[in-house]
C-alpha atoms as a PDB file:
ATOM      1  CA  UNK A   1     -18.616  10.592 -29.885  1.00  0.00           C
ATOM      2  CA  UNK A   2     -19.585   8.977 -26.884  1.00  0.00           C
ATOM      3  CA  UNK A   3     -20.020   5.606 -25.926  1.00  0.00           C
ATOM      4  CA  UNK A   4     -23.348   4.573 -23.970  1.00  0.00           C
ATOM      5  CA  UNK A   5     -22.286   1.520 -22.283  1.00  0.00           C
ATOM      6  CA  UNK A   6     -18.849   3.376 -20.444  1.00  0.00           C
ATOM      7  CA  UNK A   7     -19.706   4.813 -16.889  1.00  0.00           C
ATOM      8  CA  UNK A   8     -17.296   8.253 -18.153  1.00  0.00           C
ATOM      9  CA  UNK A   9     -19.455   9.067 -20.720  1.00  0.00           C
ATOM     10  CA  UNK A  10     -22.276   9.003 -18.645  1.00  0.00           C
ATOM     11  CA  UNK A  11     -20.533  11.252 -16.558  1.00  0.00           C
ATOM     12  CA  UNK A  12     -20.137  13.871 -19.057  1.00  0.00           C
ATOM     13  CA  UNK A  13     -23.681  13.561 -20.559  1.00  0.00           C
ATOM     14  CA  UNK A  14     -24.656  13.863 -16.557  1.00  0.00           C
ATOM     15  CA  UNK A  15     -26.257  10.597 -16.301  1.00  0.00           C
ATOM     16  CA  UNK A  16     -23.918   9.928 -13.354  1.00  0.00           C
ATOM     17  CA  UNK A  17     -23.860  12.606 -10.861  1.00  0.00           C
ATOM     18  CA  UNK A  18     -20.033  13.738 -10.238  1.00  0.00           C
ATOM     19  CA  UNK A  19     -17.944  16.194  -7.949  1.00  0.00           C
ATOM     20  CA  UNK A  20     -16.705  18.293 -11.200  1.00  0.00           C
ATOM     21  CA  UNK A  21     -13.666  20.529 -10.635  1.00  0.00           C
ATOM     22  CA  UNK A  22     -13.366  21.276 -14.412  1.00  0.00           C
ATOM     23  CA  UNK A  23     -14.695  21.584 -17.533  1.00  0.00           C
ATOM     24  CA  UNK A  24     -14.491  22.875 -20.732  1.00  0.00           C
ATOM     25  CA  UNK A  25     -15.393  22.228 -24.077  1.00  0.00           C
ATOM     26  CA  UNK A  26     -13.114  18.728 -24.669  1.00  0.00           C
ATOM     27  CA  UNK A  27     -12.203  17.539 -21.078  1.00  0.00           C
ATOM     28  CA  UNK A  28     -13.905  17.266 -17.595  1.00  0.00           C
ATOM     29  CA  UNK A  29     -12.015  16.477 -14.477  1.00  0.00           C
ATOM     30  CA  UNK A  30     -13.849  15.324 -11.162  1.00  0.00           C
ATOM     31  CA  UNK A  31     -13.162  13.472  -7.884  1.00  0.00           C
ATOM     32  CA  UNK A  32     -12.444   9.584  -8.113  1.00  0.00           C
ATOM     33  CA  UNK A  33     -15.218   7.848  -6.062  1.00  0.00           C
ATOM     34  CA  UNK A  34     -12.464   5.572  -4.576  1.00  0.00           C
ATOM     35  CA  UNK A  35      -9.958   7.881  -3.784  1.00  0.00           C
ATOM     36  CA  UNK A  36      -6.375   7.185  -3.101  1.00  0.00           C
ATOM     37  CA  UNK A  37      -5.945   9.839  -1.411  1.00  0.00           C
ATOM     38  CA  UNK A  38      -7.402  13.387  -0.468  1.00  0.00           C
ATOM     39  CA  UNK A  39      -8.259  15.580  -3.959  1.00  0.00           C
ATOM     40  CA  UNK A  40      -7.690  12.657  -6.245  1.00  0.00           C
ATOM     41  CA  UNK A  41      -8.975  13.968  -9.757  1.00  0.00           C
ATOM     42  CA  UNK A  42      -9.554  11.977 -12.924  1.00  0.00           C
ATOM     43  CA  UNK A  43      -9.322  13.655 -16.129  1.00  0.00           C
ATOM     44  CA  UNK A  44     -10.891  12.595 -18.855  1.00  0.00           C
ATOM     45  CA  UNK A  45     -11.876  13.908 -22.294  1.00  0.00           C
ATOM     46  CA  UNK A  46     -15.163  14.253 -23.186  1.00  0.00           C
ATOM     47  CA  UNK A  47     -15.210  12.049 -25.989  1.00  0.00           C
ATOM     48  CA  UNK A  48     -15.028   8.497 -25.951  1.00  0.00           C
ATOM     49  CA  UNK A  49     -10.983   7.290 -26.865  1.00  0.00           C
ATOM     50  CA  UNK A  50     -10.273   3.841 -25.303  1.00  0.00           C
ATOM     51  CA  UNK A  51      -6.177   4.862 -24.621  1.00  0.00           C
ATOM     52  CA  UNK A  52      -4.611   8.596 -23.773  1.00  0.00           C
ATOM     53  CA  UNK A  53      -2.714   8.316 -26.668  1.00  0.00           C
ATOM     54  CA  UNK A  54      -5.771   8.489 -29.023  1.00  0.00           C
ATOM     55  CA  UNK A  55      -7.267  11.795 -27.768  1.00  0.00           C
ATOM     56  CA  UNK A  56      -6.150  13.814 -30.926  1.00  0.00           C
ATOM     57  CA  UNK A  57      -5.584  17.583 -28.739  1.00  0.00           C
ATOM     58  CA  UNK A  58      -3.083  15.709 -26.354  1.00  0.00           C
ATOM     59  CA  UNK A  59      -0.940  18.624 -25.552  1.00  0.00           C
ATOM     60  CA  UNK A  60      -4.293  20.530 -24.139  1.00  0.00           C
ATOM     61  CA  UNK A  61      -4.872  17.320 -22.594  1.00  0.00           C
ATOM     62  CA  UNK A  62      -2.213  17.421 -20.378  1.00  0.00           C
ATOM     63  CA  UNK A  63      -2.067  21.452 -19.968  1.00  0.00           C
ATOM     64  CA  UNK A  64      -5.244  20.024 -18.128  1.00  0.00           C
ATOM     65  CA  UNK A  65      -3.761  18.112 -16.186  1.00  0.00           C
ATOM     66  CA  UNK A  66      -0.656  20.528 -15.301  1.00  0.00           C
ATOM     67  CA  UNK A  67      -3.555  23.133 -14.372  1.00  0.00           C
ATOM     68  CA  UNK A  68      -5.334  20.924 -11.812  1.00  0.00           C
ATOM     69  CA  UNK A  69      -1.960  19.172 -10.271  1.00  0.00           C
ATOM     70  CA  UNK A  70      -1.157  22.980  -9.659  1.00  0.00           C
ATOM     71  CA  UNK A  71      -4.335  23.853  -7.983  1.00  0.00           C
ATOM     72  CA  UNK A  72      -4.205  20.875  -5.454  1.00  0.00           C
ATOM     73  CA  UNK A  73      -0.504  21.964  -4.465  1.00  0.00           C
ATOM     74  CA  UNK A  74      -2.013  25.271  -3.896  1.00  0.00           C
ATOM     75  CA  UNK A  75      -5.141  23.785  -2.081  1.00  0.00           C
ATOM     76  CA  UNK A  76      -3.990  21.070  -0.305  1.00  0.00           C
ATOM     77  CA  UNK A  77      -0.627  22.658   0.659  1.00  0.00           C
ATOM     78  CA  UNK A  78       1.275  19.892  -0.315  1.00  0.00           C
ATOM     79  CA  UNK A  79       4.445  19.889  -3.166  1.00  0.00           C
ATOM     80  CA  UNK A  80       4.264  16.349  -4.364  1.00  0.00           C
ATOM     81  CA  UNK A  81       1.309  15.671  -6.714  1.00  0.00           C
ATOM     82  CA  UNK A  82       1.300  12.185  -8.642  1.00  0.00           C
ATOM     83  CA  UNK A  83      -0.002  11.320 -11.563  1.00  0.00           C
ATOM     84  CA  UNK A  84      -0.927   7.895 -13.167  1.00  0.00           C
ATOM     85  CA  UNK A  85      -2.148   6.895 -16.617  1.00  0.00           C
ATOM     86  CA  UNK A  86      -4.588   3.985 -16.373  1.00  0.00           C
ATOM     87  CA  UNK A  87      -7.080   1.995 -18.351  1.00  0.00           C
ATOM     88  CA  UNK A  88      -7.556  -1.248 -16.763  1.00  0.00           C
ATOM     89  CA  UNK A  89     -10.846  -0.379 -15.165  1.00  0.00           C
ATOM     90  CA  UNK A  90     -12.540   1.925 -17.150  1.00  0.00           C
ATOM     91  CA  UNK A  91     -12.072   1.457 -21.118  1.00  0.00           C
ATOM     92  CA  UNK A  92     -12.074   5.251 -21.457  1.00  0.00           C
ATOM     93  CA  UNK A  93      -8.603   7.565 -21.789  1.00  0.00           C
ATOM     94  CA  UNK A  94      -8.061   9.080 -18.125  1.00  0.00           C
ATOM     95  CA  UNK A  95      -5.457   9.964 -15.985  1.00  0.00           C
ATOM     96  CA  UNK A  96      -5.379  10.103 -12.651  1.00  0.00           C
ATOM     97  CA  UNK A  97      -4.069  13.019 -10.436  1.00  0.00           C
ATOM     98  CA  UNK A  98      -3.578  13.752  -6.654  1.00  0.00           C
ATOM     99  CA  UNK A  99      -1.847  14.803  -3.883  1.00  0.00           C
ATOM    100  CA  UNK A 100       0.837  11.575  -2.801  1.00  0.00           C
ATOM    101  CA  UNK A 101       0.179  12.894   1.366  1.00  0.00           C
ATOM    102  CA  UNK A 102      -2.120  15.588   2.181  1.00  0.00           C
ATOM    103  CA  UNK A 103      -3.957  15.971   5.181  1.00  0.00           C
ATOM    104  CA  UNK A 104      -7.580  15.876   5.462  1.00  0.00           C
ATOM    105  CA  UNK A 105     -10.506  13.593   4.795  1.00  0.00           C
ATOM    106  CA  UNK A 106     -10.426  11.382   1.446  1.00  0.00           C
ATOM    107  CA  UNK A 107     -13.957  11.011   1.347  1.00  0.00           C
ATOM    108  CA  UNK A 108     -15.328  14.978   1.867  1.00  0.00           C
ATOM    109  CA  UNK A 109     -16.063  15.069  -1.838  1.00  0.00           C
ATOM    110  CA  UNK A 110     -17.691  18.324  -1.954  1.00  0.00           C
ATOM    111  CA  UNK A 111     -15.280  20.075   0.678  1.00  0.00           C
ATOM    112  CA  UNK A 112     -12.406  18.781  -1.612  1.00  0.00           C
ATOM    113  CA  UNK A 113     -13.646  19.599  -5.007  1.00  0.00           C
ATOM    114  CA  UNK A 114     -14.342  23.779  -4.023  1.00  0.00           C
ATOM    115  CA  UNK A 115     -10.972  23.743  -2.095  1.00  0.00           C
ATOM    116  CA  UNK A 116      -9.257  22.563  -5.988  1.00  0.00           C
ATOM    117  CA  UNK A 117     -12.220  24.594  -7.479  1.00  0.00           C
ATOM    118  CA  UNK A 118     -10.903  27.639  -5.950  1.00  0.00           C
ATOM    119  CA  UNK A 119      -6.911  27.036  -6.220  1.00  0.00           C
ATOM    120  CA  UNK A 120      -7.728  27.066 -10.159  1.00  0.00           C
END
């Protein structure tokens, strides 16, 4: 189910272009636009739940998440990778993931999404 008014779903229908790093059947993960740092991923799941805690395959969920926090050690040589669960701003489960001080340019979206692409 998706919701037509929230900027993630259009995001996973591909109304909104994004810098994808992964994707399967349930969850997508891609590049914040407003990153907080270099490689800073949101995952999300592909259908519309307003909290984390309401996306029914939670453990996959965060296997996800695991996967991609690995990949940005491995890509952006770094050991500390933080990870935030937010809702504020968007009213659609996410969680943010990225590197807490890599080197390298925040804002080379492409450049940043192979380099995780790659490490996966």
């Amino acid at each position: 189910m998706r919701d037509s008014n929230c900027i993630f779903c259009k995001i996973v229908s591909g109304e909104i272009p994004a810098y994808k790093v992964y994707e399967d059947e349930n969850f997508l993960a891609f590049l914040d636009i407003n990153p907080r740092g270099v490689g800073h991923v949101q995952v999300i799941s592909k259908d519309h739940y307003r909290w984390v805690w309401q996306v029914p395959n939670g453990g996959e969920y965060f296997e996800i998440v695991k996967k991609i926090a690995l990949a940005q050690q491995k890509a952006f040589n770094t050991d500390m990778i933080r990870s935030q669960i937010f809702g504020e701003d968007v009213p659609h489960a996410h969680i943010w993931v990225f590197p807490h001080s890599a080197e390298g340019d925040k804002n080379d979206f492409e450049g940043n999404a192979e380099k995780i692409r790659k490490n996966l």
